[in-house]
N, C-alpha and C. Protein backbone atom coordinates (compact mmCIF):
# COMPACT_ATOMS: atom_id res chain seq x y z
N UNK A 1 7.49 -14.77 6.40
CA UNK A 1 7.38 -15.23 5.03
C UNK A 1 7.92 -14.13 4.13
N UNK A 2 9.14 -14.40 2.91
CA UNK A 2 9.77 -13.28 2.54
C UNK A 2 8.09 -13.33 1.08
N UNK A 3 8.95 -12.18 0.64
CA UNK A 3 7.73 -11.43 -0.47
C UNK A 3 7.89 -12.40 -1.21
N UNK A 4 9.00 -13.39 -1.74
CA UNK A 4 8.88 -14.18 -3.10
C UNK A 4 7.86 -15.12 -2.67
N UNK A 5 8.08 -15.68 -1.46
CA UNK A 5 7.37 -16.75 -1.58
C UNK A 5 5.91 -16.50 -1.42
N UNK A 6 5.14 -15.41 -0.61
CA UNK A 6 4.38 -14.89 -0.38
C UNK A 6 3.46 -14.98 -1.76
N UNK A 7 3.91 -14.33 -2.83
CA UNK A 7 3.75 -14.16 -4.29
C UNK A 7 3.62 -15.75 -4.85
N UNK A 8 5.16 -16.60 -4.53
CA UNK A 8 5.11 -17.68 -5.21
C UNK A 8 3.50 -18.46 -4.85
N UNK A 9 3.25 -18.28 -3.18
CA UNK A 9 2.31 -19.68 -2.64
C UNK A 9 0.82 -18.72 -3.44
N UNK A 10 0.73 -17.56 -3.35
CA UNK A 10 -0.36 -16.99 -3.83
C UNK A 10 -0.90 -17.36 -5.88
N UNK A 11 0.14 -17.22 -6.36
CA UNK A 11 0.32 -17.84 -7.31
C UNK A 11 -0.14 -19.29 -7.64
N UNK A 12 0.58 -20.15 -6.69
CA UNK A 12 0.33 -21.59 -7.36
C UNK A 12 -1.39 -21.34 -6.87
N UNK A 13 -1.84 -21.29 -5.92
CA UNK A 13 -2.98 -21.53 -5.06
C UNK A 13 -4.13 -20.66 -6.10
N UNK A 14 -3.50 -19.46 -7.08
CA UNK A 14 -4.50 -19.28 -7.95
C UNK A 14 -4.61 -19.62 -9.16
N UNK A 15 -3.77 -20.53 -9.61
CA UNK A 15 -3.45 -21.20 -10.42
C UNK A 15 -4.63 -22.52 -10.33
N UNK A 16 -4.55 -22.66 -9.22
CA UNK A 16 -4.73 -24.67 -8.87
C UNK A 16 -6.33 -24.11 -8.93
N UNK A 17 -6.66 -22.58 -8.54
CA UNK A 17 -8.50 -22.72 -9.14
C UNK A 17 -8.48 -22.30 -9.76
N UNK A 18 -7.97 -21.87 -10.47
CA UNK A 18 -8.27 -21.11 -11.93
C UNK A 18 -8.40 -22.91 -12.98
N UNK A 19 -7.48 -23.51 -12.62
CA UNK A 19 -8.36 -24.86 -13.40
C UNK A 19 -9.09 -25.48 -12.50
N UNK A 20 -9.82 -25.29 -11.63
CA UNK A 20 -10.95 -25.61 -10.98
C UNK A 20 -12.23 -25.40 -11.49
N UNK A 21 -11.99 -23.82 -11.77
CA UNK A 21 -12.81 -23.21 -12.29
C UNK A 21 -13.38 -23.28 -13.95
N UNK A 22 -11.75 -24.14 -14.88
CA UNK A 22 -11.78 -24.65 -16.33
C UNK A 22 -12.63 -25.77 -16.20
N UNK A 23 -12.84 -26.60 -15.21
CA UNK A 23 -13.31 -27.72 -15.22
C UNK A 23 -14.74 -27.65 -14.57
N UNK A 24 -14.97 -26.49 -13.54
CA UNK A 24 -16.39 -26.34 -13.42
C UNK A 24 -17.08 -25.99 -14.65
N UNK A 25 -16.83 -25.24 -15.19
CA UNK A 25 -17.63 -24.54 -16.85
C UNK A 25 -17.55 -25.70 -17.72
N UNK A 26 -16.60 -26.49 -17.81
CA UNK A 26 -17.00 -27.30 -18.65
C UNK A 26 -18.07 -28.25 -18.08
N UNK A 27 -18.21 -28.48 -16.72
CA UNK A 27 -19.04 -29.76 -16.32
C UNK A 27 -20.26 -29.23 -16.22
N UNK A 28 -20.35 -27.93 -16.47
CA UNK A 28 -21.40 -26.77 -16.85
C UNK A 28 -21.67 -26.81 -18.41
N UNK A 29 -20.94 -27.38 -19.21
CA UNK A 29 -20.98 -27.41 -20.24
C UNK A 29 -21.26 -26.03 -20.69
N UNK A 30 -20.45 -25.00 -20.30
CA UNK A 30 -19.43 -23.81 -20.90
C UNK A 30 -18.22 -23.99 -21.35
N UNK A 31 -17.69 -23.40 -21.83
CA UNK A 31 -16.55 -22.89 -21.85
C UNK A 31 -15.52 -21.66 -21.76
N UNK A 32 -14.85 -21.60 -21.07
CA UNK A 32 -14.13 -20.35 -20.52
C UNK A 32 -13.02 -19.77 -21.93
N UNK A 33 -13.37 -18.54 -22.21
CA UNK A 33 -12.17 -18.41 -23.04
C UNK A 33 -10.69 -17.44 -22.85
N UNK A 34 -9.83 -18.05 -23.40
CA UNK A 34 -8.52 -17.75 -22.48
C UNK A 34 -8.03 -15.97 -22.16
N UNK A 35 -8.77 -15.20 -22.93
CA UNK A 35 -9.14 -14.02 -22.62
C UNK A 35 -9.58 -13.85 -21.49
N UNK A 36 -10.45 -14.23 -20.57
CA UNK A 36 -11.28 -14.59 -19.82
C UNK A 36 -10.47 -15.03 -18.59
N UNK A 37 -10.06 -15.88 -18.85
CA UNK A 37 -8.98 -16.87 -17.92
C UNK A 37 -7.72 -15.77 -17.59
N UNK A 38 -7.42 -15.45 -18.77
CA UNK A 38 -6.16 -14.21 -18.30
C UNK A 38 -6.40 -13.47 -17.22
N UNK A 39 -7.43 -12.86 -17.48
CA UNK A 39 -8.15 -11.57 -16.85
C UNK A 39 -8.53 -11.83 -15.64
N UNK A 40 -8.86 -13.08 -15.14
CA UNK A 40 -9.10 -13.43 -13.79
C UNK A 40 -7.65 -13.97 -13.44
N UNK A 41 -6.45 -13.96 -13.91
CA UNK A 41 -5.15 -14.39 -12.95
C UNK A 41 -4.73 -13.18 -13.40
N UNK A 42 -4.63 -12.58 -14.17
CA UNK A 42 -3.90 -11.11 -14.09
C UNK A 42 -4.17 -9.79 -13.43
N UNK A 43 -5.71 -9.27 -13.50
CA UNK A 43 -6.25 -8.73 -12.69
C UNK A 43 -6.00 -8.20 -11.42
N UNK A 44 -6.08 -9.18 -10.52
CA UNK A 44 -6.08 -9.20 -8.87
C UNK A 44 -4.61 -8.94 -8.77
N UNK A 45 -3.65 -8.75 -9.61
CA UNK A 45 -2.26 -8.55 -9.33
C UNK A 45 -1.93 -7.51 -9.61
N UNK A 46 -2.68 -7.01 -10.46
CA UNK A 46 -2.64 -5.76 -11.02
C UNK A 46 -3.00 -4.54 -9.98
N UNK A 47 -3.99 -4.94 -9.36
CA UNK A 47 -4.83 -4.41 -8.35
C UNK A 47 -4.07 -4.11 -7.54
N UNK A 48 -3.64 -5.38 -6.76
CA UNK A 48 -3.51 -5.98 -5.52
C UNK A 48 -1.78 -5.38 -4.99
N UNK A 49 -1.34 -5.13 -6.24
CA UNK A 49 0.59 -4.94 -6.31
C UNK A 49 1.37 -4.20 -5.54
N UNK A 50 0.31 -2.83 -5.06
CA UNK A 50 1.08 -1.96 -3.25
C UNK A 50 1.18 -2.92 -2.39
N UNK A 51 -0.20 -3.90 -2.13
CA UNK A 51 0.56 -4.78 -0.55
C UNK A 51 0.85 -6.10 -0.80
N UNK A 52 1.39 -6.09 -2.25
CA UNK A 52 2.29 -7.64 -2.13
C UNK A 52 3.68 -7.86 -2.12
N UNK A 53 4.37 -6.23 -1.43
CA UNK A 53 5.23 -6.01 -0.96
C UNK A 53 5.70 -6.56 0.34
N UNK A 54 4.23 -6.82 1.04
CA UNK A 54 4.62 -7.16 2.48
C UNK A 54 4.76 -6.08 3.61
N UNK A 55 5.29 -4.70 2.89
CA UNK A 55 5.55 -3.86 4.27
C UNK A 55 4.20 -3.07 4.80
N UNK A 56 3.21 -3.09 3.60
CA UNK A 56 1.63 -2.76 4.03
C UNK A 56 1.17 -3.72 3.97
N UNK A 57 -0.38 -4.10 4.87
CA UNK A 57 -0.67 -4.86 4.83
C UNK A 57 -2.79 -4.51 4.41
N UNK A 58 -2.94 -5.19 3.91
CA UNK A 58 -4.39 -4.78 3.62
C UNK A 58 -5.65 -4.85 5.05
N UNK A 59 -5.18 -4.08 5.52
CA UNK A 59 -6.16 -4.01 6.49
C UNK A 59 -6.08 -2.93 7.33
N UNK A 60 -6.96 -1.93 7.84
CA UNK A 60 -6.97 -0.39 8.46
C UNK A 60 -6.22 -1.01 10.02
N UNK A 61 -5.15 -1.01 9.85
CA UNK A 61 -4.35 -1.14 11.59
C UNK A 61 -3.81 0.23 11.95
N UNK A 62 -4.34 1.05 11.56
CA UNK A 62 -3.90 2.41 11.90
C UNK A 62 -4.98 2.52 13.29
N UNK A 63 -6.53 1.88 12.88
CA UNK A 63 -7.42 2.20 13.72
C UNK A 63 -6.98 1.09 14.87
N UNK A 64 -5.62 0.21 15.23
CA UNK A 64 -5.24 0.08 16.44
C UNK A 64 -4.53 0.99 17.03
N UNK A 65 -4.26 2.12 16.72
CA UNK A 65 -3.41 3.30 17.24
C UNK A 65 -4.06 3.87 18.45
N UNK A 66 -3.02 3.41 20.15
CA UNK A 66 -3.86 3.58 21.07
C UNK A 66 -4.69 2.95 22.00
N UNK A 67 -5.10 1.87 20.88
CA UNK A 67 -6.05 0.58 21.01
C UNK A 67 -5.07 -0.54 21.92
N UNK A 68 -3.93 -0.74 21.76
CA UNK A 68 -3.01 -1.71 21.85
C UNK A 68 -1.97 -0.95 23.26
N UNK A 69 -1.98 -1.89 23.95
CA UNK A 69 -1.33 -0.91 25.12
C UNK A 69 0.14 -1.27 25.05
N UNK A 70 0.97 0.12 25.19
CA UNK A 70 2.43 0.28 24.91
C UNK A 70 2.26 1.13 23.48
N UNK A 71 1.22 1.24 22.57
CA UNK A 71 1.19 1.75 21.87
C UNK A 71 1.07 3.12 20.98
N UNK A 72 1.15 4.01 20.63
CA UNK A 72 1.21 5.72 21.04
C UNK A 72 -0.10 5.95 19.85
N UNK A 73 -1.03 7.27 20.74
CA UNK A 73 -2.29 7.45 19.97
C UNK A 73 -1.46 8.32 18.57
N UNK A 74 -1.56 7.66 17.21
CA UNK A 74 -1.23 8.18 16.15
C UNK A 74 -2.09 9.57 16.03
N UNK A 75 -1.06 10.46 15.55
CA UNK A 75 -1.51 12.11 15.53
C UNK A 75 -2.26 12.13 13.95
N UNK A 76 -2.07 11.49 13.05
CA UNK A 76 -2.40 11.36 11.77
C UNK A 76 -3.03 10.08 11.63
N UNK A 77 -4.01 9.78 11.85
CA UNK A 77 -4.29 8.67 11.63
C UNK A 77 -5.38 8.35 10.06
N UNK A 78 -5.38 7.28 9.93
CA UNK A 78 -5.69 6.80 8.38
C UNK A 78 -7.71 7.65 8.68
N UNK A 79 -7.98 8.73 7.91
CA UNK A 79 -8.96 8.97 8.06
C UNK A 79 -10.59 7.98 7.99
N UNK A 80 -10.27 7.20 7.41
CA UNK A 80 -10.85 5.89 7.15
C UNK A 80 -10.76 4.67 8.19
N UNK A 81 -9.72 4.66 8.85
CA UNK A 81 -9.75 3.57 9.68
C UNK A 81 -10.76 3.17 10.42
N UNK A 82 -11.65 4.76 11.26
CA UNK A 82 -12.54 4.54 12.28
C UNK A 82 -13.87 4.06 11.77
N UNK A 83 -14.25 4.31 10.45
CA UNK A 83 -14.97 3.33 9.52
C UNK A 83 -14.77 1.84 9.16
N UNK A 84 -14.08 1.81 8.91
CA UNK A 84 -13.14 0.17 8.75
C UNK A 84 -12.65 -1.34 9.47
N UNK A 85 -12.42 -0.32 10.60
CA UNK A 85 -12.07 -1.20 11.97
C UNK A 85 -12.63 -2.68 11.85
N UNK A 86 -13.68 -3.13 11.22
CA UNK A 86 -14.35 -4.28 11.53
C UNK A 86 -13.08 -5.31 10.71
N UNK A 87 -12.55 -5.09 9.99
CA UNK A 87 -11.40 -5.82 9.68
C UNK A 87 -10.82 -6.34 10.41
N UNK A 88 -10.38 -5.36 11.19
CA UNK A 88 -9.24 -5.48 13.06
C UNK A 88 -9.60 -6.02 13.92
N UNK A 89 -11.34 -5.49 14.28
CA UNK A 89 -11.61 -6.03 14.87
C UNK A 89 -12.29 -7.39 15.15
N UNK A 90 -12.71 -7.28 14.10
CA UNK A 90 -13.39 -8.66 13.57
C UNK A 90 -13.39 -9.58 12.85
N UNK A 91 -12.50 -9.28 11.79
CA UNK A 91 -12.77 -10.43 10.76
C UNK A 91 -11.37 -11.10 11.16
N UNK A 92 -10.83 -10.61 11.12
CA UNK A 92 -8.97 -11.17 11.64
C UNK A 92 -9.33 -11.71 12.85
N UNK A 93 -9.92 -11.55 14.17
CA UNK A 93 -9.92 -12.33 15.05
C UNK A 93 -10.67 -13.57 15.12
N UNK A 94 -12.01 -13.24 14.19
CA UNK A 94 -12.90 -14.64 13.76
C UNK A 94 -11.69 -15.58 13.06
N UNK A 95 -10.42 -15.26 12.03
CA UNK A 95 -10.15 -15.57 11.38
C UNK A 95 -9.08 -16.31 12.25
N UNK A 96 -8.48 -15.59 13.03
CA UNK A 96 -7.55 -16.66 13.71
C UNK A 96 -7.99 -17.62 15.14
N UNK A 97 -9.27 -17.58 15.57
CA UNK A 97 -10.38 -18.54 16.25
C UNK A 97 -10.16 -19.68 15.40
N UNK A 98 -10.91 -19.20 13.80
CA UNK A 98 -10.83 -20.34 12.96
C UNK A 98 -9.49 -21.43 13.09
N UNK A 99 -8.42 -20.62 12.56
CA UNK A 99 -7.32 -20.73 12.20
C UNK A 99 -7.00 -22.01 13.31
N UNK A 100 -6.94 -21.37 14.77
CA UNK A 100 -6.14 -22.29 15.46
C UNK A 100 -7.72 -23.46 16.00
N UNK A 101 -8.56 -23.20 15.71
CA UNK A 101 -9.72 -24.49 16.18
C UNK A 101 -9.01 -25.56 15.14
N UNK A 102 -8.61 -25.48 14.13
CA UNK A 102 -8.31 -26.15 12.60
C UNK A 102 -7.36 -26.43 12.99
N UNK A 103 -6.29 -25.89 13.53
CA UNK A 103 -5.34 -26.39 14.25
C UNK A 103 -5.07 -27.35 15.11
N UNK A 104 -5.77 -27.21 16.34
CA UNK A 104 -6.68 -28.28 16.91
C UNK A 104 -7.26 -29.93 16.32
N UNK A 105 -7.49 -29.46 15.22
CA UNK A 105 -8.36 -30.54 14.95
C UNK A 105 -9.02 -30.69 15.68
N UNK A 106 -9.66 -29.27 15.36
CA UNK A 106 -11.32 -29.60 16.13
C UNK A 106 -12.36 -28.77 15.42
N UNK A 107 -13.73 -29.14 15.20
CA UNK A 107 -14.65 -27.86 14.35
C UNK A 107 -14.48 -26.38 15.39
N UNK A 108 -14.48 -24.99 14.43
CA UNK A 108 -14.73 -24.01 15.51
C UNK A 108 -15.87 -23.33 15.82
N UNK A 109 -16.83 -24.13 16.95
CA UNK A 109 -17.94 -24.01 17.37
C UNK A 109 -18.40 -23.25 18.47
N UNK A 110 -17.14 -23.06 18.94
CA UNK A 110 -16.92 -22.04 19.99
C UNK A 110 -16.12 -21.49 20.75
N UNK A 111 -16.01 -20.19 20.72
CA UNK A 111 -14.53 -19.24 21.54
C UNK A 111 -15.04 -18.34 22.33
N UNK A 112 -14.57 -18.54 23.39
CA UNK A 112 -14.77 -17.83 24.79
C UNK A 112 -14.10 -16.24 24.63
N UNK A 113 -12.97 -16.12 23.02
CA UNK A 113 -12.68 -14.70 23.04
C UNK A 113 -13.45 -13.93 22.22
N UNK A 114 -14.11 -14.35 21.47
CA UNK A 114 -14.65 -13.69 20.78
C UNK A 114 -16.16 -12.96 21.25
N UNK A 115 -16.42 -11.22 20.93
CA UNK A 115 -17.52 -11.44 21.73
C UNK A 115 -18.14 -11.76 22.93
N UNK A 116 -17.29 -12.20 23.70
CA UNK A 116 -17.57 -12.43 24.69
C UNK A 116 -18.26 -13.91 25.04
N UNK A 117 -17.99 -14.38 23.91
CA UNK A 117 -18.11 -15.86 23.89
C UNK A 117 -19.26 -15.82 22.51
N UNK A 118 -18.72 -16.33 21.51
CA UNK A 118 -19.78 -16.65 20.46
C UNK A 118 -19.50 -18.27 19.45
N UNK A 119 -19.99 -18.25 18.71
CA UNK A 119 -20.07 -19.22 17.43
C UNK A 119 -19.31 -18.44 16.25
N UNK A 120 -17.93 -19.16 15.98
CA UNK A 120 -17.59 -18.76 14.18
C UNK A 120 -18.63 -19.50 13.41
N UNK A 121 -18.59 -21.10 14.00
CA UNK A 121 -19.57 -21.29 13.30
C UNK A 121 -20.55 -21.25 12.80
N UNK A 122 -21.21 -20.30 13.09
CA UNK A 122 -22.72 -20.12 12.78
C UNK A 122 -22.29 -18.80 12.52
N UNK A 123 -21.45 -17.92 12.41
CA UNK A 123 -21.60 -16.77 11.89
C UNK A 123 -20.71 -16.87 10.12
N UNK A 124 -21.42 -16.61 9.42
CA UNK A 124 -21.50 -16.53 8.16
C UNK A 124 -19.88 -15.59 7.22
N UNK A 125 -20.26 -14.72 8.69
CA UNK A 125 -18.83 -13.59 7.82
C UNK A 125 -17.36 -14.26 7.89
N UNK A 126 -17.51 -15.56 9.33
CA UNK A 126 -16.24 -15.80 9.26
C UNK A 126 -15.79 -17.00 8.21
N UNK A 127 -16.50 -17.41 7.50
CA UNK A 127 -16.21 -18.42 6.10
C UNK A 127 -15.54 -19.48 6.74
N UNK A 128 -16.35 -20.03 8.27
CA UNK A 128 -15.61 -21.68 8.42
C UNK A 128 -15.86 -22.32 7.49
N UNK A 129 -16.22 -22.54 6.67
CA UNK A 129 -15.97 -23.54 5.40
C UNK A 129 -16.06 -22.82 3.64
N UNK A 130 -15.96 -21.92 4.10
CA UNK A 130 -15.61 -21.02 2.57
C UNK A 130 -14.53 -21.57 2.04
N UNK A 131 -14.45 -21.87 0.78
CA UNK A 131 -13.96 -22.28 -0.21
C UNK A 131 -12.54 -20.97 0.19
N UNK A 132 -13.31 -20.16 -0.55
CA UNK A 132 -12.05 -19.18 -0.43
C UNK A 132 -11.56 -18.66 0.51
N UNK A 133 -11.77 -18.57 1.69
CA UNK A 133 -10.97 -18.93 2.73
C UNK A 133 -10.19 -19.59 2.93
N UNK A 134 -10.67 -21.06 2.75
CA UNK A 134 -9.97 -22.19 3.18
C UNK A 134 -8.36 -21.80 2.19
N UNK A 135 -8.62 -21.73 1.48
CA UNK A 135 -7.69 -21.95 -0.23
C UNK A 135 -6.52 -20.53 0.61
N UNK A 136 -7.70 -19.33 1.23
CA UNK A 136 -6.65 -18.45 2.30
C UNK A 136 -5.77 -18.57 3.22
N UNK A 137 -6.21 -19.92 3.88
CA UNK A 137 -5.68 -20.06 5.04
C UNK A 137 -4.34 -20.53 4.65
N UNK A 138 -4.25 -20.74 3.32
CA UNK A 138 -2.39 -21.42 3.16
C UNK A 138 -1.56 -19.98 3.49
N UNK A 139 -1.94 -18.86 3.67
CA UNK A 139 -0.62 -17.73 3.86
C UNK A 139 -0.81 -17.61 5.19
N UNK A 140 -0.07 -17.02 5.78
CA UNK A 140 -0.34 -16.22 6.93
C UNK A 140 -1.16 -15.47 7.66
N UNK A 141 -1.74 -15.35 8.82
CA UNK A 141 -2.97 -14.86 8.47
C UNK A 141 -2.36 -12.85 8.53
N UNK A 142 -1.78 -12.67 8.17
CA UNK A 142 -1.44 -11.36 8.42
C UNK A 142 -2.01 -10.63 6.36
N UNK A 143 -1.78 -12.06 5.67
CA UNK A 143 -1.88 -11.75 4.15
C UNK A 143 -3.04 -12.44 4.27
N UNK A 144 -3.62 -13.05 4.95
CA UNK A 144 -5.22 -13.45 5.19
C UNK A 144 -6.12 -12.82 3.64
N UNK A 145 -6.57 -11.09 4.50
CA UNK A 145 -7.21 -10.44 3.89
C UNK A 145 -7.02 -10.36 1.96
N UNK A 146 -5.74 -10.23 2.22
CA UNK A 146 -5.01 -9.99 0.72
C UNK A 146 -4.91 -11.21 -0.24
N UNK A 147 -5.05 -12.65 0.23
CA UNK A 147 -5.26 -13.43 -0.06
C UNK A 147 -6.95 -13.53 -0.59
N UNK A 148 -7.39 -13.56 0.70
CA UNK A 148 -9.12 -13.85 0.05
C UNK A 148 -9.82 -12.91 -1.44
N UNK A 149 -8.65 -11.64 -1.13
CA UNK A 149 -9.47 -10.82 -2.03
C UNK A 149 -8.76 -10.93 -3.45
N UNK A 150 -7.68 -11.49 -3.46
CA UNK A 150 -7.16 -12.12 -5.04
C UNK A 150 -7.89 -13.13 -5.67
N UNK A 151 -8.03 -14.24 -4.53
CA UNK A 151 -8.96 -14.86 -4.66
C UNK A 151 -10.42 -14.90 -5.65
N UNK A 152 -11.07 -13.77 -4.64
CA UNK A 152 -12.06 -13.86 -4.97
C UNK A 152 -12.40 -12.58 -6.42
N UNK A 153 -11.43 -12.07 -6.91
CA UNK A 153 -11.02 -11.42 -8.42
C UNK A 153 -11.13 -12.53 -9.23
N UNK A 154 -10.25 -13.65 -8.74
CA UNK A 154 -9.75 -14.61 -9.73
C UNK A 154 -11.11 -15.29 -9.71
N UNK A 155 -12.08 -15.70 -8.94
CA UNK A 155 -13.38 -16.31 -9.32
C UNK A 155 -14.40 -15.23 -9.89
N UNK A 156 -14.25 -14.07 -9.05
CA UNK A 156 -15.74 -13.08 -9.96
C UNK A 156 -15.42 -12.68 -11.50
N UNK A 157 -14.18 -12.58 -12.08
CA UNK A 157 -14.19 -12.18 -13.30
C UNK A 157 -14.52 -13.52 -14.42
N UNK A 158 -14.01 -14.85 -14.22
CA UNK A 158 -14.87 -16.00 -15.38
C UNK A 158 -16.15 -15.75 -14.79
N UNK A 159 -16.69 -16.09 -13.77
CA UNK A 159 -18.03 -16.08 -13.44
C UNK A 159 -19.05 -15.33 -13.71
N UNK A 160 -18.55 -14.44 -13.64
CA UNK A 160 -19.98 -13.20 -14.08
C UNK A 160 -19.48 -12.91 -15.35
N UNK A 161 -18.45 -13.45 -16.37
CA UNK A 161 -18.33 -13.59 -17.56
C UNK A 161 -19.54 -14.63 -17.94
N UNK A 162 -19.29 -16.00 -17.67
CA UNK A 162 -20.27 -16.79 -18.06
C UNK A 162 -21.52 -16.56 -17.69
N UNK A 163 -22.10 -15.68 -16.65
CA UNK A 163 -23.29 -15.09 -16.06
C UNK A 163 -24.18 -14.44 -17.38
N UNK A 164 -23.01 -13.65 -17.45
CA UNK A 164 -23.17 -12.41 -18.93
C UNK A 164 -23.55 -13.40 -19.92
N UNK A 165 -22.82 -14.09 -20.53
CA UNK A 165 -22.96 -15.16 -21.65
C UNK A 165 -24.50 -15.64 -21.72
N UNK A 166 -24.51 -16.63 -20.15
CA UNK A 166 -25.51 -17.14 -20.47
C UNK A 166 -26.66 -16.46 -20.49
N UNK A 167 -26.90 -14.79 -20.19
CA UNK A 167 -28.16 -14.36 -20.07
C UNK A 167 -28.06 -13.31 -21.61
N UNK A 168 -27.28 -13.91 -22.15
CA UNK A 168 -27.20 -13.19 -23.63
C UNK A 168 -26.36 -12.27 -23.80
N UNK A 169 -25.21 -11.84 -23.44
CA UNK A 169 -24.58 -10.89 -23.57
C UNK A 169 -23.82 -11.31 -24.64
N UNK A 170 -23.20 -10.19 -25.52
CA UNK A 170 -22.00 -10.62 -26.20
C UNK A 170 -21.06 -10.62 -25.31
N UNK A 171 -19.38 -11.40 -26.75
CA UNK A 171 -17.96 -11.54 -25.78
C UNK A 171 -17.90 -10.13 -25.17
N UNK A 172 -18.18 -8.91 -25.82
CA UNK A 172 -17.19 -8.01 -24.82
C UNK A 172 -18.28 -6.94 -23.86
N UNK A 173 -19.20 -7.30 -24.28
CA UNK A 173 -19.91 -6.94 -22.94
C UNK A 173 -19.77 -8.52 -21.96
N UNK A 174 -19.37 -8.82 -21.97
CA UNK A 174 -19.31 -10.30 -20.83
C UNK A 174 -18.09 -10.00 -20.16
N UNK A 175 -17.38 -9.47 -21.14
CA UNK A 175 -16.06 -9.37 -20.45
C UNK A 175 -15.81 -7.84 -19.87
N UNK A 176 -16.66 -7.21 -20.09
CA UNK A 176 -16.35 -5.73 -19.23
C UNK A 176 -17.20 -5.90 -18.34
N UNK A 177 -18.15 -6.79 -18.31
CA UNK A 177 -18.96 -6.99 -17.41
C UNK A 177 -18.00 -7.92 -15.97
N UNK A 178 -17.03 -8.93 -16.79
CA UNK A 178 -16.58 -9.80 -15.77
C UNK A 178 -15.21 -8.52 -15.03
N UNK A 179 -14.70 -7.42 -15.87
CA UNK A 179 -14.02 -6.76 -15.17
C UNK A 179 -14.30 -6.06 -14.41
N UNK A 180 -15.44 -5.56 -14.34
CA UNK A 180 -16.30 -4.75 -13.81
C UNK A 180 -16.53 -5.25 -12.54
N UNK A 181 -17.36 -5.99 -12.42
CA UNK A 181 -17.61 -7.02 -11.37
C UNK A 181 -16.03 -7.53 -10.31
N UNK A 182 -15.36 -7.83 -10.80
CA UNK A 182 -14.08 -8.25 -10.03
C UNK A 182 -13.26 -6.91 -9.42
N UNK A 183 -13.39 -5.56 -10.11
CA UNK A 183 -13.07 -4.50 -9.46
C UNK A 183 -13.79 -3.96 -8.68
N UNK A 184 -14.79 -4.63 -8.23
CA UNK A 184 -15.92 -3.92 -7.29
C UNK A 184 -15.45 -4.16 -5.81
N UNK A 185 -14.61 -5.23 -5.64
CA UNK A 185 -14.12 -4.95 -4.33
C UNK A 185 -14.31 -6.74 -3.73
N UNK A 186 -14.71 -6.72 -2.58
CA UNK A 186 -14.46 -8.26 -1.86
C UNK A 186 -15.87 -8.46 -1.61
C-alpha cells in the first residue's frame, strides 16, 4: 500500500466517524463545536506524521532482533523494545488470528497459535468487536497499530470535551481537557 493511499483510506475512515460521532452528541442532545471537531481530525496527524511515511512502522520490531531466524542479533537495539514487545508479540498476532478468522467467515473463538491455543474471543485486549478496530482493520495490518491509535485521538478529544462540558467545565478548559486526554496515548 503506497503512503498516499495509506493517508487517503485513513482519512476517509476518520472522516466517516468523526460524523458518527456529530450525530452521536446530537442524539445525546449535545452539540460538538467545530473547534472541537477540528482538533479531533487534526490532532492524531499531527502526532502521528513520523510513521505515516510508511518506512517506520509503530510498533517496537527492533525487539524481533534475533527473535526471527535468518535474522542478525541487532548490536543497538531500540532500548525500549524489551519493555514493549507485547505489541510483537501479542497484540499483532491476536490481531491477525482476528483478521484471517473474519476472513473465514467465521467468529474467532479459537487459535491453536496463539498461546498455545487460546480464545481472541474472550480476551478483551484483542477488540474482536471493537468499534475501533474494526474501522482498523480497513489498512493493513502492518498500519494496524497506527490506525487504531488515530482513531482513537479522533474519538478521545470530542468526548472528554463533552465529558468536561457536561460536568461543568468551561469551553476552554473542555478543550484542553479534550487535548490533553487524546495526547495521553492509546
Amino acid at each position: 500500500m503506497s503512503t498516499i493511499s495509506l493517508i487517503a483510506r485513513l482519512a476517509l475512515i476518520q472522516i466517516a466517524l468523526q460524523a458518527v460521532l456529530l450525530l452521536l452528541a446530537r442524539g445525546l442532545g449535545r452539540r460538538l463545536r467545530w473547534e472541537i471537531v477540528a482538533l479531533g481530525l487534526v490532532l492524531p496527524w499531527l502526532v502521528l506524521a513520523p510513521w505515516l511515511g510508511g518506512e517506520v512502522l509503530l510498533a517496537p520490531t527492533a525487539a524481533l532482533a534475533g527473535d526471527v531466524p535468518g535474522t542478525a542479533i541487532a548490536t543497538a537495539t531500540d532500548p525500549h523494545a524489551a519493555e514493549q514487545n507485547d505489541a510483537v508479540f501479542q497484540f499483532l498476532p491476536w490481531e491477525l488470528e482476528v483478521r484471517h478468522a473474519l476472513a473465514a467467515r467465521r467468529l474467532p473463538l479459537w487459535s491453536d497459535l496463539l498461546d498455545g491455543g487460546s480464545s481472541p474471543w474472550v480476551n478483551p485486549q484483542a477488540g474482536v468487536l471493537s468499534p475501533i478496530a474494526m474501522l482498523a482493520r480497513a489498512v493493513p495490518i502492518q498500519y494496524h497499530l497506527l490506525a487504531a491509535l488515530l482513531l482513537k485521538m479522533t474519538v478521545v478529544a470530542p468526548g472528554v470535551w463533552l465529558l468536561a462540558r457536561a460536568a461543568g467545565a468551561r469551553r476552554r478548559g473542555a478543550w484542553i481537557a479534550g487535548a490533553l486526554a487524546a495526547l495521553c496515548g492509546g
